[in-house]
Protein backbone atom coordinates (compact mmCIF):
# COMPACT_ATOMS: atom_id res chain seq x y z
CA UNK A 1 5.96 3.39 -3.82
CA UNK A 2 4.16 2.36 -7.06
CA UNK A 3 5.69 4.63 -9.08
CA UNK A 4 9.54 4.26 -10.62
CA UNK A 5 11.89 7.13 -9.91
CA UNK A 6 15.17 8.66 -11.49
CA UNK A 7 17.94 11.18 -10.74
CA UNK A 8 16.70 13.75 -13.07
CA UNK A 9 20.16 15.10 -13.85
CA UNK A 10 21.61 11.76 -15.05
CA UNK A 11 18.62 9.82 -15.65
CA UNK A 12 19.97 7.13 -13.18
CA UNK A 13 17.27 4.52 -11.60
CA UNK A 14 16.68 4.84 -8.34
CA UNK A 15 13.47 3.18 -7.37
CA UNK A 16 12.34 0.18 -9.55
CA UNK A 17 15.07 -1.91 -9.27
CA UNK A 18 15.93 -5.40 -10.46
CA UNK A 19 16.25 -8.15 -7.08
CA UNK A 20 20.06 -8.09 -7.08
CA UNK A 21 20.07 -4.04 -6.90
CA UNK A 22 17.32 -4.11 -4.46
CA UNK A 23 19.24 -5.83 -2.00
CA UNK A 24 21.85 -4.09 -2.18
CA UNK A 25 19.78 -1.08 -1.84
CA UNK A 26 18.46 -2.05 1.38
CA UNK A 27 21.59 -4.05 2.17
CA UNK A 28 24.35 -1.52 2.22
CA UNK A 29 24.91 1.46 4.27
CA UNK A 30 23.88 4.29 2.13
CA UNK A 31 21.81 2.56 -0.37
CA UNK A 32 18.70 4.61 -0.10
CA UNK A 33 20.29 8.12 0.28
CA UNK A 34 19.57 9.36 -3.14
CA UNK A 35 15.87 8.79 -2.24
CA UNK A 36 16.37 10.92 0.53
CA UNK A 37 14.00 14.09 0.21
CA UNK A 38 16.23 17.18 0.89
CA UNK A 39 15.31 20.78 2.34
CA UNK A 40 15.67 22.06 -1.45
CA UNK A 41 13.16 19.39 -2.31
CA UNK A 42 10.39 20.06 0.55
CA UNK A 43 9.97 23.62 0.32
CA UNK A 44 7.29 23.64 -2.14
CA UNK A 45 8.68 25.56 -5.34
CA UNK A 46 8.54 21.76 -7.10
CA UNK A 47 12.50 21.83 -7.69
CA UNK A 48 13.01 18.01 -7.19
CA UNK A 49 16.19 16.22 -7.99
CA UNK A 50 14.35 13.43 -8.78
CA UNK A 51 11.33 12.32 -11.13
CA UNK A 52 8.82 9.46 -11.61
CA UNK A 53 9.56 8.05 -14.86
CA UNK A 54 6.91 5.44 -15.17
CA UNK A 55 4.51 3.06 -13.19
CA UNK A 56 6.23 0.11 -11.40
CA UNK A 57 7.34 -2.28 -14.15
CA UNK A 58 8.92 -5.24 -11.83
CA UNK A 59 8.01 -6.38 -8.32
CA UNK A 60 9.48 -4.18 -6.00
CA UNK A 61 9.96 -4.86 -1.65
CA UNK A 62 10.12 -2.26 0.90
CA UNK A 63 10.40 -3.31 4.73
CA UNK A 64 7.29 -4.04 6.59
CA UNK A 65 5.55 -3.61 3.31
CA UNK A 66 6.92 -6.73 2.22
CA UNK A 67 5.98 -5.94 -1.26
CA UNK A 68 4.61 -4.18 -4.75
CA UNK A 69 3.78 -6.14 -7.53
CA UNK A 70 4.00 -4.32 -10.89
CA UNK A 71 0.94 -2.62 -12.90
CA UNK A 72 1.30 -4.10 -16.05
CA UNK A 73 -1.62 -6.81 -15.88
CA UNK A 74 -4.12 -3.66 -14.64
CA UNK A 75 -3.07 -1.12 -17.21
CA UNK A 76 -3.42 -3.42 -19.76
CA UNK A 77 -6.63 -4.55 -18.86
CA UNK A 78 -7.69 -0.80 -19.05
CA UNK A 79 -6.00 -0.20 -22.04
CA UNK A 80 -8.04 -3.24 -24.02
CA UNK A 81 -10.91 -1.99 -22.59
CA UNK A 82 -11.53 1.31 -23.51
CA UNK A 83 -12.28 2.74 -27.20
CA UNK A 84 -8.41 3.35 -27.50
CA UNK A 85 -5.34 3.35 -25.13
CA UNK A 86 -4.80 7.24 -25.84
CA UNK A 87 -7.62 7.39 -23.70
CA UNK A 88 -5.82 5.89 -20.59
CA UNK A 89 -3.46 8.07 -18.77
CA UNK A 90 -0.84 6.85 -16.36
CA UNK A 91 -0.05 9.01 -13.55
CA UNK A 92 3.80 7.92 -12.26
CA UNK A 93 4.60 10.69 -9.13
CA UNK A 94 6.88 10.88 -6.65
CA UNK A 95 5.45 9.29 -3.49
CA UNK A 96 8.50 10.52 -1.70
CA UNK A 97 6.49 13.83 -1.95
CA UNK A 98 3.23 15.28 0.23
CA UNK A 99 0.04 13.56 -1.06
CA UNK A 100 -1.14 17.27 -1.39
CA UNK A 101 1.44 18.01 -3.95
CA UNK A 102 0.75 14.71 -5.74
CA UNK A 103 -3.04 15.66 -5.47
CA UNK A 104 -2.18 19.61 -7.42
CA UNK A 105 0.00 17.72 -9.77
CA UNK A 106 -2.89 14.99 -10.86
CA UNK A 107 -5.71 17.23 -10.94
CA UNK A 108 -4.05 19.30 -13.28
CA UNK A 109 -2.74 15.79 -15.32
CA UNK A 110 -6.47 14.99 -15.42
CA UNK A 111 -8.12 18.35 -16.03
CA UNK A 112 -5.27 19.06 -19.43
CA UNK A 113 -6.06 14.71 -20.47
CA UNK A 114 -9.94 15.71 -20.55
CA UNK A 115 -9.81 18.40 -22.02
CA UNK A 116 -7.48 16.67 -24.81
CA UNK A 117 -9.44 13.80 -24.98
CA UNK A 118 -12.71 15.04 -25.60
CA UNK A 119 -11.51 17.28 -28.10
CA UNK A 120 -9.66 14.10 -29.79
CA UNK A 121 -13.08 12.16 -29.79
CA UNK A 122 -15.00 15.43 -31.47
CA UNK A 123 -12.62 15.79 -33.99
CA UNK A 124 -12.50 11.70 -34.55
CA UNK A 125 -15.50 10.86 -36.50
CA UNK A 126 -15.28 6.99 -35.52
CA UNK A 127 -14.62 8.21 -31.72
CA UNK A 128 -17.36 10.54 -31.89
CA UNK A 129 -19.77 7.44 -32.81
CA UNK A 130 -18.99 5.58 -30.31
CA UNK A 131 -19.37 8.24 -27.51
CA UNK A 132 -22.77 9.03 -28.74
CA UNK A 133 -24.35 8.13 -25.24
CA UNK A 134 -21.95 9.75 -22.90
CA UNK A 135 -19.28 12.53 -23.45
CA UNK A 136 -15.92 11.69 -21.76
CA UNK A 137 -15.61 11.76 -18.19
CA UNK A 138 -13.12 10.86 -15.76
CA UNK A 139 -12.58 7.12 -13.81
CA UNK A 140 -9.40 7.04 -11.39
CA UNK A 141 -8.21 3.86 -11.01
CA UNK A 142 -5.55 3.91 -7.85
CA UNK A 143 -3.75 1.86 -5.65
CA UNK A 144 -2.72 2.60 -2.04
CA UNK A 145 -1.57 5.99 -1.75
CA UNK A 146 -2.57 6.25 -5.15
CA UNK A 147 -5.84 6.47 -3.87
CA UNK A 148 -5.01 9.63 -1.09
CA UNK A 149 -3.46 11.57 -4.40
CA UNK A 150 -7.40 11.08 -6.45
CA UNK A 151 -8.77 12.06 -2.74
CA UNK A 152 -6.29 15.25 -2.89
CA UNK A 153 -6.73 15.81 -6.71
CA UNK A 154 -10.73 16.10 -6.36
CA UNK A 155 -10.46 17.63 -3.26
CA UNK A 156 -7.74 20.83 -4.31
CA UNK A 157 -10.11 21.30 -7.35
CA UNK A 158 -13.68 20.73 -6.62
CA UNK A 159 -14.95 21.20 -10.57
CA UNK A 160 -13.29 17.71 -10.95
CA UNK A 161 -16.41 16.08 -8.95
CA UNK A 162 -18.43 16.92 -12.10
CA UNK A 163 -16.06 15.58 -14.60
CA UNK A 164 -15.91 12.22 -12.33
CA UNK A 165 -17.65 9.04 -13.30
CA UNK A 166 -16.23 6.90 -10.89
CA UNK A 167 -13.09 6.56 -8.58
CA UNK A 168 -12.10 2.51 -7.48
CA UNK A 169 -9.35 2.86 -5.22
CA UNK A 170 -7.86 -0.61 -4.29
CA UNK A 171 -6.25 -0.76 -1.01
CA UNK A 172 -6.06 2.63 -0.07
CA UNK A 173 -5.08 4.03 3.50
CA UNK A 174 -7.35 7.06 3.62
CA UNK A 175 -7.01 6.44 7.58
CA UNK A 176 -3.45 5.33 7.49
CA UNK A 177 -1.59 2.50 8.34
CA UNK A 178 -0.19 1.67 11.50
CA UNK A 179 2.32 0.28 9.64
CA UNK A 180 3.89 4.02 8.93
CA UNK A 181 4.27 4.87 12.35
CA UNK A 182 7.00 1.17 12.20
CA UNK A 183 8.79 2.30 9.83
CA UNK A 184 9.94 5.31 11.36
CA UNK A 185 9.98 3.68 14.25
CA UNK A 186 13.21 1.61 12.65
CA UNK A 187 14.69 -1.19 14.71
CA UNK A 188 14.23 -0.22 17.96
CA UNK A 189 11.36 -3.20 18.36
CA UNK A 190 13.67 -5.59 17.25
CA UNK A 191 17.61 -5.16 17.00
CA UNK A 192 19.95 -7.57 15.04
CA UNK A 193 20.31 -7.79 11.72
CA UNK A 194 16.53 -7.22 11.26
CA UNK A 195 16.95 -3.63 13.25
CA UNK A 196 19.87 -2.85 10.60
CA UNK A 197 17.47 -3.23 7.77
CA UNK A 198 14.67 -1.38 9.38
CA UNK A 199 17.00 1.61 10.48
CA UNK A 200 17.90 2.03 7.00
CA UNK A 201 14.62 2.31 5.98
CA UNK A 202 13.77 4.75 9.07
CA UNK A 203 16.65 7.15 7.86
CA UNK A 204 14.78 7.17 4.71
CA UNK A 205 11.11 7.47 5.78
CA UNK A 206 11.98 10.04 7.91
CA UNK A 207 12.81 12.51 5.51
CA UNK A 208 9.61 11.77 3.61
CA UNK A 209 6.38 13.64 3.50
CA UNK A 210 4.61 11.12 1.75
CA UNK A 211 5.15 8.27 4.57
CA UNK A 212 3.52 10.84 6.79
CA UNK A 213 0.55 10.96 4.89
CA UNK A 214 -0.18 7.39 5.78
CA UNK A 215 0.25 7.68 9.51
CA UNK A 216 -2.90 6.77 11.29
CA UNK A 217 -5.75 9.18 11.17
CA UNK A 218 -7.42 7.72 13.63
CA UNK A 219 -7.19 6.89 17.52
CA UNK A 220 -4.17 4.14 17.67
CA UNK A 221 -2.49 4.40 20.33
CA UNK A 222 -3.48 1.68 23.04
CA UNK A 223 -2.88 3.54 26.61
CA UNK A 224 -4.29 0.95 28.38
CA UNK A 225 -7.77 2.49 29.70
CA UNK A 226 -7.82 4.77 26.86
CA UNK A 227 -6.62 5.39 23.61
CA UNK A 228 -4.90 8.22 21.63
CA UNK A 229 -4.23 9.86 18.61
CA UNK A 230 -0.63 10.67 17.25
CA UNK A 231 0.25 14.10 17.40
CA UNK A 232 3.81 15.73 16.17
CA UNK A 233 5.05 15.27 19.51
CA UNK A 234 4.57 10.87 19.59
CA UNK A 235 5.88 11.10 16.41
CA UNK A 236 9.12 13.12 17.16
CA UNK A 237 9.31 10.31 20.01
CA UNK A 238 9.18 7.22 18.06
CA UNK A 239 11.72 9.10 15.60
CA UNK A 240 9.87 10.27 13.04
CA UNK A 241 10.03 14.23 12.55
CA UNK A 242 7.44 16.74 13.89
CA UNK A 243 7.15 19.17 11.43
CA UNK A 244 6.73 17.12 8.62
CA UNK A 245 4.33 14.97 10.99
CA UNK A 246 2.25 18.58 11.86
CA UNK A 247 2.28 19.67 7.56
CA UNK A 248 0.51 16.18 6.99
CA UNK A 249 -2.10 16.34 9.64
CA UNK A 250 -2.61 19.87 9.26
CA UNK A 251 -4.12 18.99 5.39
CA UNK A 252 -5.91 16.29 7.09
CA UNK A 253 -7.65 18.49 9.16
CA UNK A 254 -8.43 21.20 6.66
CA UNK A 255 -9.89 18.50 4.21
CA UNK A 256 -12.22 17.66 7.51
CA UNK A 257 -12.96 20.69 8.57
CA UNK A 258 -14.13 21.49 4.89
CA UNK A 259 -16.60 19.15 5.04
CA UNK A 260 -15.29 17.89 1.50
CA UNK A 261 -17.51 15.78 -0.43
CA UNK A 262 -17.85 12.26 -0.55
CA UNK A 263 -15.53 10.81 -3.47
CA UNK A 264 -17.67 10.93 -6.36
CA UNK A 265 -18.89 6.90 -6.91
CA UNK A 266 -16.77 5.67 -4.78
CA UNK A 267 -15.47 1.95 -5.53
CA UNK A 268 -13.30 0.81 -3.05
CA UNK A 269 -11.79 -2.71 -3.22
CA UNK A 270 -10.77 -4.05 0.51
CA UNK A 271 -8.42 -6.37 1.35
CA UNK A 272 -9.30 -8.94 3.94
CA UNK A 273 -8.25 -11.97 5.92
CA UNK A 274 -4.27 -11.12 6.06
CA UNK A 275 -2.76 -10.23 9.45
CA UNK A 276 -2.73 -6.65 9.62
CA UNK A 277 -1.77 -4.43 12.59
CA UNK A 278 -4.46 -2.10 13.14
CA UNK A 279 -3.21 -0.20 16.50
CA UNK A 280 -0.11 0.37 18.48
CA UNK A 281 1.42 0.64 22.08
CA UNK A 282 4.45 2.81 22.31
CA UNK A 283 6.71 1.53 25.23
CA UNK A 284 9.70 3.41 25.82
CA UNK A 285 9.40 5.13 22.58
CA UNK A 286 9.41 1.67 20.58
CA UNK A 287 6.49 0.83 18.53
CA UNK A 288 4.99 -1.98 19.46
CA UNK A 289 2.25 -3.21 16.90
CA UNK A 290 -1.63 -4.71 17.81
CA UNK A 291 -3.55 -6.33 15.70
CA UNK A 292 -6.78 -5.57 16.87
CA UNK A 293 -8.72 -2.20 16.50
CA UNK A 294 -10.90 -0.98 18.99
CA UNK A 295 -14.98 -0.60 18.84
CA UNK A 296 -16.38 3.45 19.11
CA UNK A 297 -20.14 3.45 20.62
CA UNK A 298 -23.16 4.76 18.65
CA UNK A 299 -21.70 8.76 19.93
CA UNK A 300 -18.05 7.88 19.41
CA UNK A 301 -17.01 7.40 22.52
CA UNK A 302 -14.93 4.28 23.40
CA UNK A 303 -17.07 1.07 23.84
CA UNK A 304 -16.08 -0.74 27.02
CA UNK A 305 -16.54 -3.62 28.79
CA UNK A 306 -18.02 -3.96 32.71
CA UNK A 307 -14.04 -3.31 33.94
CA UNK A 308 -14.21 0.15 31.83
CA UNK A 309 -11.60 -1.48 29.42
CA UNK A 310 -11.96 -1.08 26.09
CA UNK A 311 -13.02 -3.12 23.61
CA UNK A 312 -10.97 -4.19 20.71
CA UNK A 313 -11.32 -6.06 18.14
CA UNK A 314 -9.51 -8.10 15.10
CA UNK A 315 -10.57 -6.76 11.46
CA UNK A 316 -7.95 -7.85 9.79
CA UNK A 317 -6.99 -6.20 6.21
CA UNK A 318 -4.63 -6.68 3.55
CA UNK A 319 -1.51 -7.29 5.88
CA UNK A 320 -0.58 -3.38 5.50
CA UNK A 321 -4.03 -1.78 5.88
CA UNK A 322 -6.99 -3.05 7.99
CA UNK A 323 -10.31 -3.09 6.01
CA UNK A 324 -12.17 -0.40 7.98
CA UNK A 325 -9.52 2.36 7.07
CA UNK A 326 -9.71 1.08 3.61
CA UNK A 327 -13.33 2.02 2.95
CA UNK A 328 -13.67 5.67 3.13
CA UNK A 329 -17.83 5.69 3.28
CA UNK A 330 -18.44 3.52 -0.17
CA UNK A 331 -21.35 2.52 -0.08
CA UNK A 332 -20.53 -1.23 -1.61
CA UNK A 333 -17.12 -1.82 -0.16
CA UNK A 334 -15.61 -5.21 -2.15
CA UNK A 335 -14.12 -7.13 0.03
CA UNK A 336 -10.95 -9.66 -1.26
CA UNK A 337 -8.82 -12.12 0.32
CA UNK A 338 -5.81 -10.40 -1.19
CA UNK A 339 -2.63 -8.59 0.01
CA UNK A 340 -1.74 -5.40 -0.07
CA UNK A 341 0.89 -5.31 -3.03
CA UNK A 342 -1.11 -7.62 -5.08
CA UNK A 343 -4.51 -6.19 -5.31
CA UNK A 344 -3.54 -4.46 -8.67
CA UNK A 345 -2.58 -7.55 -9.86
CA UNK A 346 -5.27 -9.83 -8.49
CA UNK A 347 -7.62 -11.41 -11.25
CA UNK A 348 -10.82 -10.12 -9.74
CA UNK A 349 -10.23 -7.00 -8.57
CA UNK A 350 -9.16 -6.66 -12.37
CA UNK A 351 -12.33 -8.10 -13.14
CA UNK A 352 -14.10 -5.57 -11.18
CA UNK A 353 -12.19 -2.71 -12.32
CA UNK A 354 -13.25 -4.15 -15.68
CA UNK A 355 -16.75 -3.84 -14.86
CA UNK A 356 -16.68 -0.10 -13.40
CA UNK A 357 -15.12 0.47 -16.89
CA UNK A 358 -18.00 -0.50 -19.10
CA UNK A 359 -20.69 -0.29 -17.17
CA UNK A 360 -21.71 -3.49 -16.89
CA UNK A 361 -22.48 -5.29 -13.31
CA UNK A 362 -19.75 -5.07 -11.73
CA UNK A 363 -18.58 -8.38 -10.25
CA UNK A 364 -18.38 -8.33 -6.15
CA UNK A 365 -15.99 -10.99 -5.75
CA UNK A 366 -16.50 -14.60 -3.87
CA UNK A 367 -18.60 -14.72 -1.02
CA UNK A 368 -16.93 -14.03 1.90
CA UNK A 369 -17.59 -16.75 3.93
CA UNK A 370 -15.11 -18.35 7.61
CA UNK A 371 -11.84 -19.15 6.94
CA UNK A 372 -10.30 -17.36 4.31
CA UNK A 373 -6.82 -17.67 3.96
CA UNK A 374 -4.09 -15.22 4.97
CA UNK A 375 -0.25 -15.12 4.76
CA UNK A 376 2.27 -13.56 7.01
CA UNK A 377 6.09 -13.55 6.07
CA UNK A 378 8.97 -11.47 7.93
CA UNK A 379 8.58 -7.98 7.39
CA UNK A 380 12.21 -7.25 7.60
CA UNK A 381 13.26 -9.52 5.04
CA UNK A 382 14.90 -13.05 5.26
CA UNK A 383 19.21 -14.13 4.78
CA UNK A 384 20.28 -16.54 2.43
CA UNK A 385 21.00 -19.63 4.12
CA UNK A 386 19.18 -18.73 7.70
CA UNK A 387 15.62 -20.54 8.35
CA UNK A 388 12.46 -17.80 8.57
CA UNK A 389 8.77 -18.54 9.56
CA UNK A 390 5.70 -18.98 7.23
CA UNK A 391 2.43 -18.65 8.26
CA UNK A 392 -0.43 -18.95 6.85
CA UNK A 393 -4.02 -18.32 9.21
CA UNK A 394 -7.10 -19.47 8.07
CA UNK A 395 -6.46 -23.22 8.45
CA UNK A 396 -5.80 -25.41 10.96
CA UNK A 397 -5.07 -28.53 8.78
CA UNK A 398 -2.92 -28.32 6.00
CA UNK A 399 -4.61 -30.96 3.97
CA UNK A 400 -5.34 -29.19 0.77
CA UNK A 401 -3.14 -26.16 1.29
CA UNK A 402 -0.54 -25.58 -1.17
CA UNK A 403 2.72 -23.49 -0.65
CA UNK A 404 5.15 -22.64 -3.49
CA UNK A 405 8.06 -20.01 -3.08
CA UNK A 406 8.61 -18.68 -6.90
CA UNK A 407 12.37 -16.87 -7.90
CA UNK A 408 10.09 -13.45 -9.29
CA UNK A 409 12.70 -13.39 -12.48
CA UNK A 410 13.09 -16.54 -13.41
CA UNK A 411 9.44 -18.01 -12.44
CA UNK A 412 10.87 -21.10 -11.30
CA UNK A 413 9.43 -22.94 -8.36
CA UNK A 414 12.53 -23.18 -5.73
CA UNK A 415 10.90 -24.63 -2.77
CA UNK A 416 7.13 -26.03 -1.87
CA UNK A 417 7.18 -25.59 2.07
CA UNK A 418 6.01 -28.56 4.15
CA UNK A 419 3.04 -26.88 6.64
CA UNK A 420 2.30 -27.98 9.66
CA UNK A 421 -0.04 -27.60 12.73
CA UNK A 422 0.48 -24.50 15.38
CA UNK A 423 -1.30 -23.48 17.89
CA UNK A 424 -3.87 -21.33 15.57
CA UNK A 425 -2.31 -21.35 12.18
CA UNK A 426 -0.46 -23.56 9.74
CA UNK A 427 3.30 -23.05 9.82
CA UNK A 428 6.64 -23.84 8.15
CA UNK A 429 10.08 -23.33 8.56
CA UNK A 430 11.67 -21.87 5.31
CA UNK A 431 15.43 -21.46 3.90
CA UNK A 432 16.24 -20.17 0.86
CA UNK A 433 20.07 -20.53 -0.65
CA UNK A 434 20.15 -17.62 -3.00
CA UNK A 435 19.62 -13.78 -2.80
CA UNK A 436 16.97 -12.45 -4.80
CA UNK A 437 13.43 -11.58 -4.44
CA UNK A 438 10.61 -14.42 -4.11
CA UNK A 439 7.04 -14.79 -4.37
CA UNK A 440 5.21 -16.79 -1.82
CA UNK A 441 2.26 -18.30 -2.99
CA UNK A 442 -0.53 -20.48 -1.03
CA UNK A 443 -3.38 -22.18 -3.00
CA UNK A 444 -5.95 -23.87 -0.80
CA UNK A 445 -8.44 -26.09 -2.92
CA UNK A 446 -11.66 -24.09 -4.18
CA UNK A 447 -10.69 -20.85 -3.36
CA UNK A 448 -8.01 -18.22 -4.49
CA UNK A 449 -4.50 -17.96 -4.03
CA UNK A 450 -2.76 -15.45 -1.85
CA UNK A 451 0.69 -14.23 -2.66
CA UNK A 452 3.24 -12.01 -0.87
CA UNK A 453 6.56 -10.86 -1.69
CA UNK A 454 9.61 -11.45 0.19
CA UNK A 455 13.63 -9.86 -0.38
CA UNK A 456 16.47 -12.35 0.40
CA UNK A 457 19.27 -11.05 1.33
CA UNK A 458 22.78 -12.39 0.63
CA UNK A 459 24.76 -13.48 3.78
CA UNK A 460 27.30 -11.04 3.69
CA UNK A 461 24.69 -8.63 5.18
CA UNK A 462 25.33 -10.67 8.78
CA UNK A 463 28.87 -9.15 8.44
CA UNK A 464 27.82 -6.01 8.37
CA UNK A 465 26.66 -5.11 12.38
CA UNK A 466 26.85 -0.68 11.43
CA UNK A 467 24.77 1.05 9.20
């Protein structure tokens, strides 16, 4: 959801919106609908009434998500760091659309911009000089799905795995996110006004390939002495839709089955320490989510312990995706104390990215020693005027820990939440008097700070019971 989007007809925003719009968005019945993908739209001739118009240029919030910071501070970076910015090119797409249409449209992006390129740089005695060494080649730089669309590019034309120097993907589900399989589970798990917000974002998701690609790709499903994939048919019963659940999985499979190559120098940048569910139990048809993952044996079978229960563990992740189905096989897997939505964003992931760039040794990040600090806000959202829950894990003193909430236009510091002792984190009780969407931001002294996004909604949303 990195990616702005407009009504191509009338050139009307539709993704990308300012705080105010973005509640309303989620807040009203109907708001999303002209995101909704339609047959017309999914039957693969590429007639689309909508079109990505640019990267994200303002924090955006989805449900569950919680939030996408914009990609100005990274494409900058890489702009300033390369011989000349013609040589960058952003990729906006519609992530409303299959990963494996995404994945056509960017290696054919990429193949036309290296071709151009290179021929810019013969032609360009000055650019010619300084490419003595080494020819142009390709570096993808993604984010979360992002990352699945490079996978799809390389994958739907091999020849791009010699034009490749280097792919860093930061964040990216290439075994999904249980987190999918919640939001088209809507608000079955939880009712209220939370349940409103989430079943307008389930009538949404469910009409979108793209959320399917990030369904888990791996065994989720806690069944008490076992544990199962999703097929179509859990997905029709947690209300997602079958069909578009068997297209996604089907180009899973085939990408298996072709034994496709290892992403060509592989950089992926993990996030770590944030609450994250990792696996589900589905009770009733209502998606309940675990956050631990469970341990295969040297044969992949299920590890268990003397009882024949299996084991399970917590891995954590970047509060969306948990770190082992951010990895993909990279050899040197970087692993951050950062959120999902802000890895792009994050100073040292830049700073890596930086170093894949030029060459030069790549920095890894702070150790990763106990303790590091995670946050955990509502997914759903929070009311103006109504008291929500922080927490942050990590600590279980709050002496040095620091918690500002931040209005994300006007920068202004509207509340610094007094944290207390629970039973294993540091919590606060939170209320916020205006609408609008706010960064939450926890500094603990000698180490990083960890930010997450949150969308307030105003209280006329309680009056409101029917979507």
């Amino acid at each position: 959801m990195g990616s702005e989007l407009v009504e191509t007809e009338t050139g009307k925003l539709l993704w990308g919106l300012k705080p105010a719009m973005l509640g309303r968005a989620f807040g009203h019945s109907g708001g999303l609908d002209a995101l909704r993908a339609t047959e017309a739209e999914l039957d693969g001739t590429g007639r689309t009434r909508v079109l990505p118009s640019a990267l994200l240029q303002i924090p955006a919030w989805v449900p569950l998500i919680h939030g996408i910071e914009p990609y100005h501070d990274l494409l900058t970076m890489v702009r300033d760091t390369v011989p000349t910015p013609a040589a960058v090119l952003p990729f906006p797409y519609d992530w409303r659309l299959p990963v494996e249409y995404n994945g056509q449209l960017l290696a054919d992006a990429a193949r036309r911009h290296l071709e151009g390129w290179t021929a810019t740089v013969l032609a360009t005695p000055a650019l010619r000089a300084l490419c003595e060494e080494r020819m142009p080649q390709l570096v993808f730089v993604a984010h979360s799905m992002g990352g699945l669309v490079a996978r799809a590019a390389i994958y739907q034309q091999p020849e791009l795995h010699g034009d490749t120097r280097a792919v860093v993907t930061l964040g990216t589900p290439f075994l999904g996110s249980a987190k999918a399989a919640m939001m088209l589970n809507g608000g079955r798990r939880t009712g209220g006004i939370s349940g409103m917000v989430l079943d307008r974002l389930q009538r949404l998701s469910v009409t979108l390939p793209g959320i399917y690609d990030l369904l888990p790709d791996y065994r989720c499903i806690d069944e008490g002495l076992e544990v199962a994939r999703l097929t179509p048919q859990t997905v029709a019963r947690i209300g997602g839709d079958p069909y578009l659940a068997e297209a996604s999985m089907r180009f899973q499979l085939k990408m298996r089955l072709d034994h496709m190559e290892a992403i060509p120098a592989h950089r992926a940048v993990v996030g770590v320490a944030q609450p994250t569910a990792q696996s589900v139990r589905i009770e009733a048809g209502v998606v309940q989510p675990q956050y631990t993952s469970f341990i295969a044996g040297e044969h992949g079978d299920l590890r268990r312990n003397e009882h024949g229960i299996p084991e399970r563990l917590d891995r954590w992740g970047d509060g969306t995706v948990y770190r082992d189905a951010a990895t993909h096989g990279a050899e040197k897997p970087v692993y951050l104390p950062v959120q999902h939505g802000s890895l792009a964003k994050d100073d040292v992931a830049l700073r890596y990215v930086h170093g894949v760039l030029t060459e030069k040794s790549a920095y890894a990040g702070p150790p990763m020693g106990p303790g590091e600090v995670g946050l955990d806000l509502p997914g759903e959202g929070a009311i103006a005027g109504r008291a929500w829950q922080l927490r942050v894990t990590g600590r279980d003193r709050p002496v040095g820990v620091r918690c500002e909430v931040i209005n994300t236009e006007t920068g202004a510091v509207v509340a610094t939440p007094r944290l207390s002792t629970r039973e294993d984190c540091l919590a606060a009780s939170v209320t916020l008097t205006e609408p609008g969407l706010y960064r939450v931001r926890v500094q603990v002294a000698g180490t990083r700070s960890v930010t997450q996004l949150l969308l307030v909604f105003g209280a006329e949303l309680e009056g409101r019971p029917n979507l």
